[in-house]
Protein backbone atom coordinates (compact mmCIF):
# COMPACT_ATOMS: atom_id res chain seq x y z
CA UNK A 1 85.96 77.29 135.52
CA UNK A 2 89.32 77.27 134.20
CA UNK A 3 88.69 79.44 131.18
CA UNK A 4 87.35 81.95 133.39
CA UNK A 5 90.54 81.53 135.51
CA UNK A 6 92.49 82.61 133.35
CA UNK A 7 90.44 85.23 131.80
CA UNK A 8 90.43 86.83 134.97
CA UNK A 9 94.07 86.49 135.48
CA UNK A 10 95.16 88.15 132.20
CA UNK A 11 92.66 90.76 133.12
CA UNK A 12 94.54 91.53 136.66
CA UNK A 13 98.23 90.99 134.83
CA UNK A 14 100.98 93.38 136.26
CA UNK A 15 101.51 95.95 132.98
CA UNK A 16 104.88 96.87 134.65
CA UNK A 17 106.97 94.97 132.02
CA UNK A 18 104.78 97.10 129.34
CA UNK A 19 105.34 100.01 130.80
CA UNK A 20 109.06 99.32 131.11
CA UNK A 21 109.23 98.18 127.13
CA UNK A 22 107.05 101.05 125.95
CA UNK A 23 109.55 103.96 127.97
CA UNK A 24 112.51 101.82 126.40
CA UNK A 25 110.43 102.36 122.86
CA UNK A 26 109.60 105.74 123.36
CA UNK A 27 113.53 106.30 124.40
CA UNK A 28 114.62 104.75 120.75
CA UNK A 29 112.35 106.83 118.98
CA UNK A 30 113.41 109.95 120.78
CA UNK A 31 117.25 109.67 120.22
CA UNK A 32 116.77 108.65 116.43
CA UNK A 33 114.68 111.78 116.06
CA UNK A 34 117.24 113.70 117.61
CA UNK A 35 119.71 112.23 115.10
CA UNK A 36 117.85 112.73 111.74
CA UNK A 37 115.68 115.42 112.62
CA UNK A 38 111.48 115.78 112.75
CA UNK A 39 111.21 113.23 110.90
CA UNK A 40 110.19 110.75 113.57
CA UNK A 41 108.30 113.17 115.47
CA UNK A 42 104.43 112.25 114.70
CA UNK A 43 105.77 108.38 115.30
CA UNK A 44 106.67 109.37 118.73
CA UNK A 45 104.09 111.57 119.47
CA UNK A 46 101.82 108.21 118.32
CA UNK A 47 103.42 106.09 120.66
CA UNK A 48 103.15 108.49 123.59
CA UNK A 49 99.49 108.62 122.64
CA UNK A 50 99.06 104.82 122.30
CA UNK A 51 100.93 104.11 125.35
CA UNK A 52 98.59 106.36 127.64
CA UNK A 53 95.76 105.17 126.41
CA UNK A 54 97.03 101.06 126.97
CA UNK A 55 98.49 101.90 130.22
CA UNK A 56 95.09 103.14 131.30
CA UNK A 57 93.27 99.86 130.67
CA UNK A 58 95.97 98.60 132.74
CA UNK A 59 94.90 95.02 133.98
CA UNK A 60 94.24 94.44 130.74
CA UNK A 61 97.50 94.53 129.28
CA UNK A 62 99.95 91.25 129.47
CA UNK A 63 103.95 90.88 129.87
CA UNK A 64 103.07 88.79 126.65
CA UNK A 65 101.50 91.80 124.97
CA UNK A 66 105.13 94.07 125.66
CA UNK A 67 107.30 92.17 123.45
CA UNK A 68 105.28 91.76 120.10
CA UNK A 69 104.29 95.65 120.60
CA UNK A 70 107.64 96.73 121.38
CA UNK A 71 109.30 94.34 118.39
CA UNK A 72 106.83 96.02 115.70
CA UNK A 73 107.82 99.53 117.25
CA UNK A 74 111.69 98.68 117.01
CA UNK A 75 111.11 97.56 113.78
CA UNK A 76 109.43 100.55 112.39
CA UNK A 77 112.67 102.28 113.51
CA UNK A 78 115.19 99.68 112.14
CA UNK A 79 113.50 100.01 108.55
CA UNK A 80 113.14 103.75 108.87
CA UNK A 81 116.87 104.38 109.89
CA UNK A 82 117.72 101.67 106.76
CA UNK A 83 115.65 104.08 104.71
CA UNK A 84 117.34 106.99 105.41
CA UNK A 85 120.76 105.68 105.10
CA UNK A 86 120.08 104.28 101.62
CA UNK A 87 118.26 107.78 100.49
CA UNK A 88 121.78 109.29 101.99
CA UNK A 89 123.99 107.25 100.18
CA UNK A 90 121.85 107.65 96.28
CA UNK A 91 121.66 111.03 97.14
CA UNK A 92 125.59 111.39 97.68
CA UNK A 93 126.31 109.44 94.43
CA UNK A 94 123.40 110.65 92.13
CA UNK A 95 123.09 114.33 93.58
CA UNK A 96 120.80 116.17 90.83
CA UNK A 97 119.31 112.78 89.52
CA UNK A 98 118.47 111.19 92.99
CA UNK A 99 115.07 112.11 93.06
CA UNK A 100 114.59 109.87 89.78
CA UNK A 101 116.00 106.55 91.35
CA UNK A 102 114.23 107.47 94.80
CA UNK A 103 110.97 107.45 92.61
CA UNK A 104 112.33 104.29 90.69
CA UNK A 105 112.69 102.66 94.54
CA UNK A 106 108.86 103.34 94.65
CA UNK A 107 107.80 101.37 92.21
CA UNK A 108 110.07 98.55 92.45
CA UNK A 109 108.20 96.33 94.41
CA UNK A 110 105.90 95.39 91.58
CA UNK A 111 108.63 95.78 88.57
CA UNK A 112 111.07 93.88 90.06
CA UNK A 113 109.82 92.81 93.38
CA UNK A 114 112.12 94.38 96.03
CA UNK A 115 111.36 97.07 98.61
CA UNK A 116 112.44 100.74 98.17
CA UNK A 117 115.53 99.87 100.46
CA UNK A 118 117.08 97.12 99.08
CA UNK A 119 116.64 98.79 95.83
CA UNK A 120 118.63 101.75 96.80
CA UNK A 121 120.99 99.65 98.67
CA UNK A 122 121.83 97.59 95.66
CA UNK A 123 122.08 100.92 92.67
CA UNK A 124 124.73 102.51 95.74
CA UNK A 125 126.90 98.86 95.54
CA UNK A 126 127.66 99.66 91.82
CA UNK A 127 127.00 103.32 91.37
CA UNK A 128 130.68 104.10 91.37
CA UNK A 129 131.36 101.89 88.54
CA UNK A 130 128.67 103.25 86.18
CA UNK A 131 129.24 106.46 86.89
CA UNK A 132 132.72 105.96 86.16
CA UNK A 133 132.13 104.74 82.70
CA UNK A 134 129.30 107.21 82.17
CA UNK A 135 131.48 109.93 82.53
CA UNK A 136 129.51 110.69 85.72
CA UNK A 137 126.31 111.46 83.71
CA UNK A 138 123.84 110.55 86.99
CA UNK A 139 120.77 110.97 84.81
CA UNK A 140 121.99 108.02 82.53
CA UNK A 141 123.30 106.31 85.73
CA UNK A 142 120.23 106.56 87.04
CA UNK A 143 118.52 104.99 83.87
CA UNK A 144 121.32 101.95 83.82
CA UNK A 145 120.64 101.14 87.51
CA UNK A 146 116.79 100.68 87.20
CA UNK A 147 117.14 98.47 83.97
CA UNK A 148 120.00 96.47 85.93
CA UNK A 149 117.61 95.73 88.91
CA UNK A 150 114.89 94.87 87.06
CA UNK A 151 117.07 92.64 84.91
CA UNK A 152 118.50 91.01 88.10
CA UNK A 153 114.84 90.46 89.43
CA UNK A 154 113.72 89.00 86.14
CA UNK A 155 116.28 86.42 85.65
CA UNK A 156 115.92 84.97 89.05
CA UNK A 157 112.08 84.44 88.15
CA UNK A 158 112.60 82.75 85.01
CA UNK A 159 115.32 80.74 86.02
CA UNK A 160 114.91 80.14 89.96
CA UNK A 161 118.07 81.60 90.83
CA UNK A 162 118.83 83.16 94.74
CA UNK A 163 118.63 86.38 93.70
CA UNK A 164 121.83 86.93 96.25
CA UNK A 165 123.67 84.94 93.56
CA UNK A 166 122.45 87.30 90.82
CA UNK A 167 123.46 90.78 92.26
CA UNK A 168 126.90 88.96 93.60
CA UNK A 169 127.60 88.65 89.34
CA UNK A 170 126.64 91.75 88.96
CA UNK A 171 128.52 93.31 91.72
CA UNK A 172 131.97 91.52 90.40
CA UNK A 173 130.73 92.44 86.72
CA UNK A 174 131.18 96.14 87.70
CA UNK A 175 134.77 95.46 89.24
CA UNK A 176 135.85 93.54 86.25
CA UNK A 177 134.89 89.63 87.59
CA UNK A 178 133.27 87.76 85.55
CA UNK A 179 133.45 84.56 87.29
CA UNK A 180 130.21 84.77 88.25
CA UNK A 181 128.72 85.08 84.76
CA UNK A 182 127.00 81.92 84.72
CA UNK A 183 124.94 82.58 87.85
CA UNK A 184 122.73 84.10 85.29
CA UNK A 185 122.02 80.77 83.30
CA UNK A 186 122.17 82.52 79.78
CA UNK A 187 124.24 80.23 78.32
CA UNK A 188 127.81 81.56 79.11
CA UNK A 189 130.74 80.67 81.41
CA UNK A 190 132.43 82.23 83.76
CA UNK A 191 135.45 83.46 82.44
CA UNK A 192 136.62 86.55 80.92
CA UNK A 193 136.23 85.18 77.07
CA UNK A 194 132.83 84.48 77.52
CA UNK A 195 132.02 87.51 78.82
CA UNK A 196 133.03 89.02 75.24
CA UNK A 197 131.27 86.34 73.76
CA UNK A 198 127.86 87.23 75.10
CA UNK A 199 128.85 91.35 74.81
CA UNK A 200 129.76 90.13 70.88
CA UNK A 201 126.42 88.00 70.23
CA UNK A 202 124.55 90.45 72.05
CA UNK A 203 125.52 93.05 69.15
CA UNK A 204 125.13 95.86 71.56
CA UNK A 205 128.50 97.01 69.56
CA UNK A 206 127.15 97.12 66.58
CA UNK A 207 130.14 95.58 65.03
CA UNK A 208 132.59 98.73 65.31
CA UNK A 209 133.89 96.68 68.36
CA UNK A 210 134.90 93.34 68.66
CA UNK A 211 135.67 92.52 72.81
CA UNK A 212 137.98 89.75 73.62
CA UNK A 213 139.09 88.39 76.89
CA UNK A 214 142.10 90.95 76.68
CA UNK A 215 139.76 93.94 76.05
CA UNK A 216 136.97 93.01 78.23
CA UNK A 217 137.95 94.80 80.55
CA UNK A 218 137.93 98.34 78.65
CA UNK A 219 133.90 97.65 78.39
CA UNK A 220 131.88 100.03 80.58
CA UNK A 221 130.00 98.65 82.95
CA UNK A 222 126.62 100.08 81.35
CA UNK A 223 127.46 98.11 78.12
CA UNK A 224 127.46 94.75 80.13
CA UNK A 225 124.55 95.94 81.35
CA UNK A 226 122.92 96.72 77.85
CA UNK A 227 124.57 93.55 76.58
CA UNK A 228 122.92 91.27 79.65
CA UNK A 229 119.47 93.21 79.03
CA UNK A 230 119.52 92.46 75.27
CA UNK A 231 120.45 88.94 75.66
CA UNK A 232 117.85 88.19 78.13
CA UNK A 233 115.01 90.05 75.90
CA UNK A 234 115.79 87.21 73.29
CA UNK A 235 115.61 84.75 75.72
CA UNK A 236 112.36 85.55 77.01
CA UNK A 237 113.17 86.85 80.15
CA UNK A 238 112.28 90.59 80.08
CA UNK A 239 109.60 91.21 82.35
CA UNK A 240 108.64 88.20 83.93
CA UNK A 241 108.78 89.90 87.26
CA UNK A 242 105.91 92.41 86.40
CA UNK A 243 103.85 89.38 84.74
CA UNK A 244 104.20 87.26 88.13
CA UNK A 245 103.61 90.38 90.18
CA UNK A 246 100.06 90.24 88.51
CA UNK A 247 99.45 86.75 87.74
CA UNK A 248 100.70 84.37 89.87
CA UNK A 249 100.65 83.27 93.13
CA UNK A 250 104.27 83.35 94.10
CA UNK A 251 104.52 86.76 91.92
CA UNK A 252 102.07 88.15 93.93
CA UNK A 253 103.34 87.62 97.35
CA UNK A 254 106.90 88.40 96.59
CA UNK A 255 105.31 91.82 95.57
CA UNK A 256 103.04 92.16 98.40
CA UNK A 257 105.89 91.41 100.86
CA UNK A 258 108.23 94.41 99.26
CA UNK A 259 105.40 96.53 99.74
CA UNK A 260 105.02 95.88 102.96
CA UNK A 261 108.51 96.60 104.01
CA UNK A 262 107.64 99.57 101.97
CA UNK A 263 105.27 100.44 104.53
CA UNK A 264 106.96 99.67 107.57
CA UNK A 265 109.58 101.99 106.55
CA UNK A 266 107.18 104.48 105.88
CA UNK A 267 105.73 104.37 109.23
CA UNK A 268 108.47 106.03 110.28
CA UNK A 269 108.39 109.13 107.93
CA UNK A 270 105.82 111.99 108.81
CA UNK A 271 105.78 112.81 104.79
CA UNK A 272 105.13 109.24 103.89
CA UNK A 273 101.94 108.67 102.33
CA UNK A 274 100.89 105.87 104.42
CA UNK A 275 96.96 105.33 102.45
CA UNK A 276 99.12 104.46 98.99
CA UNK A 277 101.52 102.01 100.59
CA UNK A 278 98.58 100.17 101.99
CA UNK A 279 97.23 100.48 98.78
CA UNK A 280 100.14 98.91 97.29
CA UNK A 281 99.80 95.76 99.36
CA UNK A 282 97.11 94.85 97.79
């Protein structure tokens, strides 16, 4: 009796509050397409679609049903607006050469387990620098920001570090800090000398340079970078974030959930292909 009670109450439920959340939706959608174009327009033309087609079974939508419905939908176009602010700000900084770190964003979620986002958000933190000391060459920027990511991503699998701490280093290495250096857990300090000592050891010189902590500073960023990535292929650290991706648990899921945010992003882009970001989830 009471399990039919309240079968038959959800069925005769008041979709008002749905109806109210899905035009509030529908709204969102409609004023972010209006901002960045057609983009959205097949997302909102979804939603109108979906929401006709719920309202119509009517007592058989819940209050309870609005809100997790409504939270995917304003997700969607949270991760979609993210996506096209980061794709704004690597194509202000790597003009001709964007389209190689957008396509380096792609893949990221299984070489160094981020989502396409976050990948692009972190290259734009220290773009400036590397172009800087790459005379703005974006095509080598562009080469020196994918091996720094994947760097980052390895050394917090091999060593268990927040990977927050990790890009923090790297983000003071590009503005001359080196404090940080031994977030990294090579074997160096956090100071200015051994920063030269692990750009000396590394060899990436090649002995025509010898860096000190007075000189450190005259180092391009992409050298630390080079220096970091050699140092770290010695340890054993190179690509232990595409290894995990494919044969361990926790490598797997940390990949899986990148490619989902992957996805969710894409839901939001009429030119996304949606069948190959569902295929990267698995």
């Amino acid at each position: 009796m009471g399990a039919d009670f309240d079968v038959t109450a959800i069925l005769k439920a008041n979709v008002s509050d749905f109806r109210s959340g899905l035009k509030e939706a529908q709204s969102s959608l409609e004023s972010l397409r209006n901002q960045t174009g057609s983009s959205l327009e097949k997302l909102s033309g979804t939603l109108h679609g979906v929401g006709d087609s719920m309202i119509k079974v009517g007592a058989g939508m819940t209050a309870g049903f609005t809100l997790p419905v409504v939270g995917a939908i304003g997700g969607v176009v949270k991760s979609f607006a993210s996506l096209e602010q980061a794709v704004g700000g690597i194509e202000t900084m790597f003009k001709g050469s964007a389209d190689t770190v957008i396509k380096n964003s792609e893949t990221a979620y299984k070489r160094a387990g981020v989502s396409g986002v976050k990948y692009m958000e972190q290259v734009t933190s220290f773009s400036a620098s590397l172009l800087q000391g790459l005379g703005g060459d974006t095509a080598q920027a562009a080469k020196y920001a994918d091996m720094a990511i994947v760097d980052m991503s390895d050394n917090a699998n091999k060593f268990g570090t927040n990977m927050t701490d990790i890009q923090n280093a790297y983000q003071g290495f590009a503005k001359d800090n080196y404090s940080m250096l031994d977030n990294l857990k090579l074997g160096y300090g956090g100071t200015m000398s051994e920063m030269a000592r692990l750009v000396n050891e590394s060899g990436v010189l090649n002995g025509e340079f010898e860096a000190t902590a007075d000189n450190i500073r005259d180092i391009p960023f992409h050298t630390l970078i080079d220096a970091i990535g050699i140092t770290q292929d010695r340890l054993g650290v190179t690509g232990t974030t595409a290894k995990e991706a494919s044969t361990t648990v926790s490598g797997s899921f940390n990949s899986m959930k990148a490619a989902a945010e992957n996805l969710v992003a894409g839901l939001g882009n009429n030119e996304a292909n949606i069948k190959q970001l569902m295929e990267n989830m698995k």
